[in-house]
Every structure is written in C-alpha cells, then in structure tokens.
N, C-alpha and C. Protein backbone atom coordinates (compact mmCIF):
# COMPACT_ATOMS: atom_id res chain seq x y z
N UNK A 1 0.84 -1.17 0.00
CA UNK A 1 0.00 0.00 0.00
C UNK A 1 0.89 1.24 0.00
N UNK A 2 1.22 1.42 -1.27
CA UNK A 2 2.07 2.59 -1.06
C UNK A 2 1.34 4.10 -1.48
N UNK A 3 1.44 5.23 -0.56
CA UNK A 3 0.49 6.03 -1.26
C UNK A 3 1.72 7.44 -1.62
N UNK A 4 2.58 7.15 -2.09
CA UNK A 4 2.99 8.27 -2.02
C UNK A 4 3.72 8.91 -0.42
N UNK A 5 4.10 10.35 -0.96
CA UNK A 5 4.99 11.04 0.00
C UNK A 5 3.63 11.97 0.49
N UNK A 6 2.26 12.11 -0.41
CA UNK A 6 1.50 13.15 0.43
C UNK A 6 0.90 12.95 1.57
N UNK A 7 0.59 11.29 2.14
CA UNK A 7 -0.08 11.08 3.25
C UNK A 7 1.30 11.09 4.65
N UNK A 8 2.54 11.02 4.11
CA UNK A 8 3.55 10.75 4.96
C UNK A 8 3.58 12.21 4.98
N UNK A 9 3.62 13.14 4.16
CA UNK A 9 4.08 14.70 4.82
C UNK A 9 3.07 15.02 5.19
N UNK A 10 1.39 14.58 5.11
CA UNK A 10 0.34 14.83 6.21
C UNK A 10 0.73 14.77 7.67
N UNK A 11 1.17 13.11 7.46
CA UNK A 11 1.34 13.21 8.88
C UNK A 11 2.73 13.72 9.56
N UNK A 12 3.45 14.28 8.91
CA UNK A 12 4.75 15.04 9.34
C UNK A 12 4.16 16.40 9.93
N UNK A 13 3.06 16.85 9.22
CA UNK A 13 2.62 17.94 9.17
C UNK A 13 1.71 18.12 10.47
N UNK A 14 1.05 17.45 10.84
CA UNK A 14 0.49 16.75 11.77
C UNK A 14 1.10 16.49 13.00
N UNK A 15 1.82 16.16 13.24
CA UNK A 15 2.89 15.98 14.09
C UNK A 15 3.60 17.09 14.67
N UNK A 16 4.21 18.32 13.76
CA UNK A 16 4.26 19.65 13.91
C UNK A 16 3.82 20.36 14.62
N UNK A 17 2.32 20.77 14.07
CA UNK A 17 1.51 21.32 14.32
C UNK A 17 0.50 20.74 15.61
N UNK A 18 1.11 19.97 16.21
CA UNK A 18 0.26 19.11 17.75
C UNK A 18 0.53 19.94 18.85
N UNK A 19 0.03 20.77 19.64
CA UNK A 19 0.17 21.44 20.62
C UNK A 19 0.70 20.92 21.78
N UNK A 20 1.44 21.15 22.76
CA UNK A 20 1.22 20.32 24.24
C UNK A 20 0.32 20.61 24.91
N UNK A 21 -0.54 19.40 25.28
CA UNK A 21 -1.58 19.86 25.95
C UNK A 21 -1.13 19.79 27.39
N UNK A 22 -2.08 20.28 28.37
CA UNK A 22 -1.82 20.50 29.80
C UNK A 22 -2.68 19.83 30.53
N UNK A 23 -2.23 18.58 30.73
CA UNK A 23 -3.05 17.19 31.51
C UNK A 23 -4.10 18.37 32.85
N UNK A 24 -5.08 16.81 33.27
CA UNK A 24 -5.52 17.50 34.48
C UNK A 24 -4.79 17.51 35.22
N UNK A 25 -4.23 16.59 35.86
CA UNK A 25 -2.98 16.40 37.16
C UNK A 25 -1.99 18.01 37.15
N UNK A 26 -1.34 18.15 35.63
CA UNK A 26 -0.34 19.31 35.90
C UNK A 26 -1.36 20.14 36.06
N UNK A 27 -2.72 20.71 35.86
CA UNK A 27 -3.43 21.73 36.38
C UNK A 27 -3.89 21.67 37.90
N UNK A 28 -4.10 20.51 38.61
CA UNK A 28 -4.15 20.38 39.85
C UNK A 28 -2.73 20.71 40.32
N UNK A 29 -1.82 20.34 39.94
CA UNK A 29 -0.30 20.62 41.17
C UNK A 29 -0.22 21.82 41.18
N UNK A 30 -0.30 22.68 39.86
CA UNK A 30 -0.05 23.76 39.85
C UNK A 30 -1.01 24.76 40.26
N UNK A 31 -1.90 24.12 40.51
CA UNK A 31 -3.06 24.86 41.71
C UNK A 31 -3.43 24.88 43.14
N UNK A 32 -2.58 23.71 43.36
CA UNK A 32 -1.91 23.49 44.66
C UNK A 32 -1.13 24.05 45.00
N UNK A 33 -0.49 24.40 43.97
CA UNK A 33 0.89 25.33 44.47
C UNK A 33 0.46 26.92 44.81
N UNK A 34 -0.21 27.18 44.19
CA UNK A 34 -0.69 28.57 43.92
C UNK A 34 -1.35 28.74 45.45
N UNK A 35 -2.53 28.01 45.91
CA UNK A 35 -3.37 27.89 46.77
C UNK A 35 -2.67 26.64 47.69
N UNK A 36 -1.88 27.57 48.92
CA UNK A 36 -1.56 26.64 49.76
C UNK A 36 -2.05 26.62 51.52
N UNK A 37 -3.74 26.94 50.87
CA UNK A 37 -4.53 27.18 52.35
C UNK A 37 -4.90 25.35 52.67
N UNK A 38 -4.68 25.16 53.62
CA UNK A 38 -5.10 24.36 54.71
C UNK A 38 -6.59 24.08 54.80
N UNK A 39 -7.03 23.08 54.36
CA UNK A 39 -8.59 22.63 54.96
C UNK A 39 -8.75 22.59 56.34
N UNK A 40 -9.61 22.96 57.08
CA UNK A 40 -9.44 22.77 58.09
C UNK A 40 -11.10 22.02 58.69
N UNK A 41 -11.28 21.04 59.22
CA UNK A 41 -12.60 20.93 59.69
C UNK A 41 -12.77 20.48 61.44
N UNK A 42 -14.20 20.96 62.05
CA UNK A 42 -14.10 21.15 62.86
C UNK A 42 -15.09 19.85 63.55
N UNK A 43 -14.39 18.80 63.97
CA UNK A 43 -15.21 17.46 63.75
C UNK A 43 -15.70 17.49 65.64
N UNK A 44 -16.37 17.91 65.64
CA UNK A 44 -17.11 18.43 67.27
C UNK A 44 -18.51 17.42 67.62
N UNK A 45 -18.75 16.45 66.53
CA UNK A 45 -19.63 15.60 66.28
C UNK A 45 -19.78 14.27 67.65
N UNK A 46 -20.82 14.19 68.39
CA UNK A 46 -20.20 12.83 69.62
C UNK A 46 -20.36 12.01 68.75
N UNK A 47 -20.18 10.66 69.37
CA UNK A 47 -20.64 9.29 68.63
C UNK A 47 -22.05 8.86 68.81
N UNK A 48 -22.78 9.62 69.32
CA UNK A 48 -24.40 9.08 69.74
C UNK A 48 -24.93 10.21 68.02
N UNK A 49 -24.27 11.38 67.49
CA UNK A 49 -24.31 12.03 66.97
C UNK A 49 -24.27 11.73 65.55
N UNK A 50 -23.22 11.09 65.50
CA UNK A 50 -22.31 10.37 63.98
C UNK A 50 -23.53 8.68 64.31
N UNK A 51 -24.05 8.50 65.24
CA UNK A 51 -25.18 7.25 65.05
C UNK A 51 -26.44 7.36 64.23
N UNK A 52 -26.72 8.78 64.94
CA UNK A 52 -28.11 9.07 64.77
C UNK A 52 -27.76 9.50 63.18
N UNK A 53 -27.06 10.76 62.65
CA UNK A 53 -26.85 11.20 61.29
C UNK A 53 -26.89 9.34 60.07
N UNK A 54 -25.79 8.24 60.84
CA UNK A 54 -25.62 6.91 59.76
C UNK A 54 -26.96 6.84 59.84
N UNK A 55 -27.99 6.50 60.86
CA UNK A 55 -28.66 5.74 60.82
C UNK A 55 -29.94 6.57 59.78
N UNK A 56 -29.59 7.81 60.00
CA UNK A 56 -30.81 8.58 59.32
C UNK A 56 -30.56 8.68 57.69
N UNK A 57 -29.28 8.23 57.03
CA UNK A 57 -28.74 8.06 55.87
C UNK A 57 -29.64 6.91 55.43
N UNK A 58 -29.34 5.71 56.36
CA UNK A 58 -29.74 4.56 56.10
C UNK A 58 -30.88 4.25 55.91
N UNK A 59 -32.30 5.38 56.20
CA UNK A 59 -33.70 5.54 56.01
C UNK A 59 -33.51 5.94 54.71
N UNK A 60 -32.82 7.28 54.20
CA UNK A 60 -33.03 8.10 53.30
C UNK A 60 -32.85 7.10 52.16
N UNK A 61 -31.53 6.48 52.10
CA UNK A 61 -31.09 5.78 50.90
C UNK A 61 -31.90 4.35 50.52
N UNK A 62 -32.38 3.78 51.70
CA UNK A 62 -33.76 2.57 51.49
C UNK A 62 -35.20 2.95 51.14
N UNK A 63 -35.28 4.61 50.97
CA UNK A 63 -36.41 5.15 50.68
C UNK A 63 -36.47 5.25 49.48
N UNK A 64 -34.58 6.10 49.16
CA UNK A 64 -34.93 6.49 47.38
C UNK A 64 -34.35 4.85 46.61
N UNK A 65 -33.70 4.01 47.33
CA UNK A 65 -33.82 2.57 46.45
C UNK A 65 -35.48 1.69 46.35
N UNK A 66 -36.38 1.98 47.22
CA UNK A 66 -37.35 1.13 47.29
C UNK A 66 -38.05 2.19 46.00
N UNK A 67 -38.26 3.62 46.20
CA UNK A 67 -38.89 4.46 44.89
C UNK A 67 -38.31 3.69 43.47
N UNK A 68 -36.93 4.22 43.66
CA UNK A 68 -36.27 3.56 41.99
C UNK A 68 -36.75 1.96 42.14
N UNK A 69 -37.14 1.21 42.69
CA UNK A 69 -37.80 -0.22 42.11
C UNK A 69 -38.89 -0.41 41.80
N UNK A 70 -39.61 0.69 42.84
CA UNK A 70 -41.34 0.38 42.48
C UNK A 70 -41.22 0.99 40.86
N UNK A 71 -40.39 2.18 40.51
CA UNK A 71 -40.63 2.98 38.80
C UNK A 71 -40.04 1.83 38.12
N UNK A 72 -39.09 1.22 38.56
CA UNK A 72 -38.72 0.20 37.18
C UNK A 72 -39.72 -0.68 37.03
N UNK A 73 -40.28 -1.76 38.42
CA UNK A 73 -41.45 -2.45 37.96
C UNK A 73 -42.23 -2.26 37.21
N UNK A 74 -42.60 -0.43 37.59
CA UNK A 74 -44.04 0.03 36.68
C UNK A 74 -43.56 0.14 35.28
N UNK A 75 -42.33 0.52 35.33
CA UNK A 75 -41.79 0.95 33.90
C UNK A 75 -41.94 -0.57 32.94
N UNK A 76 -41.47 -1.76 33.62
CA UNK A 76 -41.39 -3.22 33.00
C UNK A 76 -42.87 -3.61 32.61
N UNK A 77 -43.79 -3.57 33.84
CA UNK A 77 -44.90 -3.97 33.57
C UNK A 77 -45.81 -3.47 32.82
N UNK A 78 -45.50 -1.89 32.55
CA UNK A 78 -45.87 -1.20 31.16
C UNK A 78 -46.13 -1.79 30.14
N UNK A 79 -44.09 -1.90 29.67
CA UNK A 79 -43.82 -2.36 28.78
C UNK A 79 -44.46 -3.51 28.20
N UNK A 80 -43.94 -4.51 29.36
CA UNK A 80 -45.14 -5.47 28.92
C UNK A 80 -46.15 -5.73 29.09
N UNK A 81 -47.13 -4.89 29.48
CA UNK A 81 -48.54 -5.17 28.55
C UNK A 81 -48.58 -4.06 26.98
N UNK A 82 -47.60 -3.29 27.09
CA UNK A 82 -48.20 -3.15 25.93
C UNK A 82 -47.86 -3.71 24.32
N UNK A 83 -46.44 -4.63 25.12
CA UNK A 83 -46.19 -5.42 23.81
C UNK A 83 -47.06 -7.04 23.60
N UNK A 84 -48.04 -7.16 24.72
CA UNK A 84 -48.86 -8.04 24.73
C UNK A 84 -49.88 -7.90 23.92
C-alpha cells in the first residue's frame, strides 16, 4: 500500500503542528501550588451524633432505592402489557 509522499508529509505535518496539551494532574499541582490554604474541619460531632446522622442516611437511601424499584417495575410492567 504505497500512497505516495502526500499522506507521509500529512502526517509530518500533523505531528508539527500538535500542541502540548496541559493534563488534568499538571493543572491540579499547579493549583496546589498557587493555593496553599489548609482545609481545616471542625469534627465536634459525639458518637451518639455520627449514630443518629448513619442511621438517618440509612432511612433516606432505602427510601430512594425502594422508589427507583417500584418505577422500574411500573416501567417493565408497562412495557409489557403493551407489547402483549
């Protein structure tokens, strides 16, 4: 498959003309560098505290998983009746 010198000086040309791009990582270090404030958090939370907050997660997230199953059922059982 020989095509000639014009697809080889395409890609010479090509090659040239390729910019360096600037990954995410070198935009994070170098924004790290720039910004060298300290997170600071203020964890004042008891453990009867950090119980009650898991346990109240653990309602929320069995609430919105039991919603997303009842819509897929309805969504399935739709479907099939109406390809019945």
């Amino acid at each position: 498959m020989s095509f000639g010198g014009a697809v080889s000086s395409m890609i010479t040309s090509i090659k040239n003309n390729k910019r360096n791009r600037k990954n995410t990582f070198e935009k994070l270090e170098r924004f790290q560098k720039e910004n060298n404030d300290q997170l600071h958090f203020n964890n004042t939370a008891t453990k009867k505290e950090l119980q009650e907050i898991k346990t109240q997660l653990k309602k929320e997230n069995l609430i919105n998983i039991t919603k997303k199953g009842l819509l897929l059922l309805a969504v399935i059982l739709l479907f099939s009746y109406l390809l019945l």
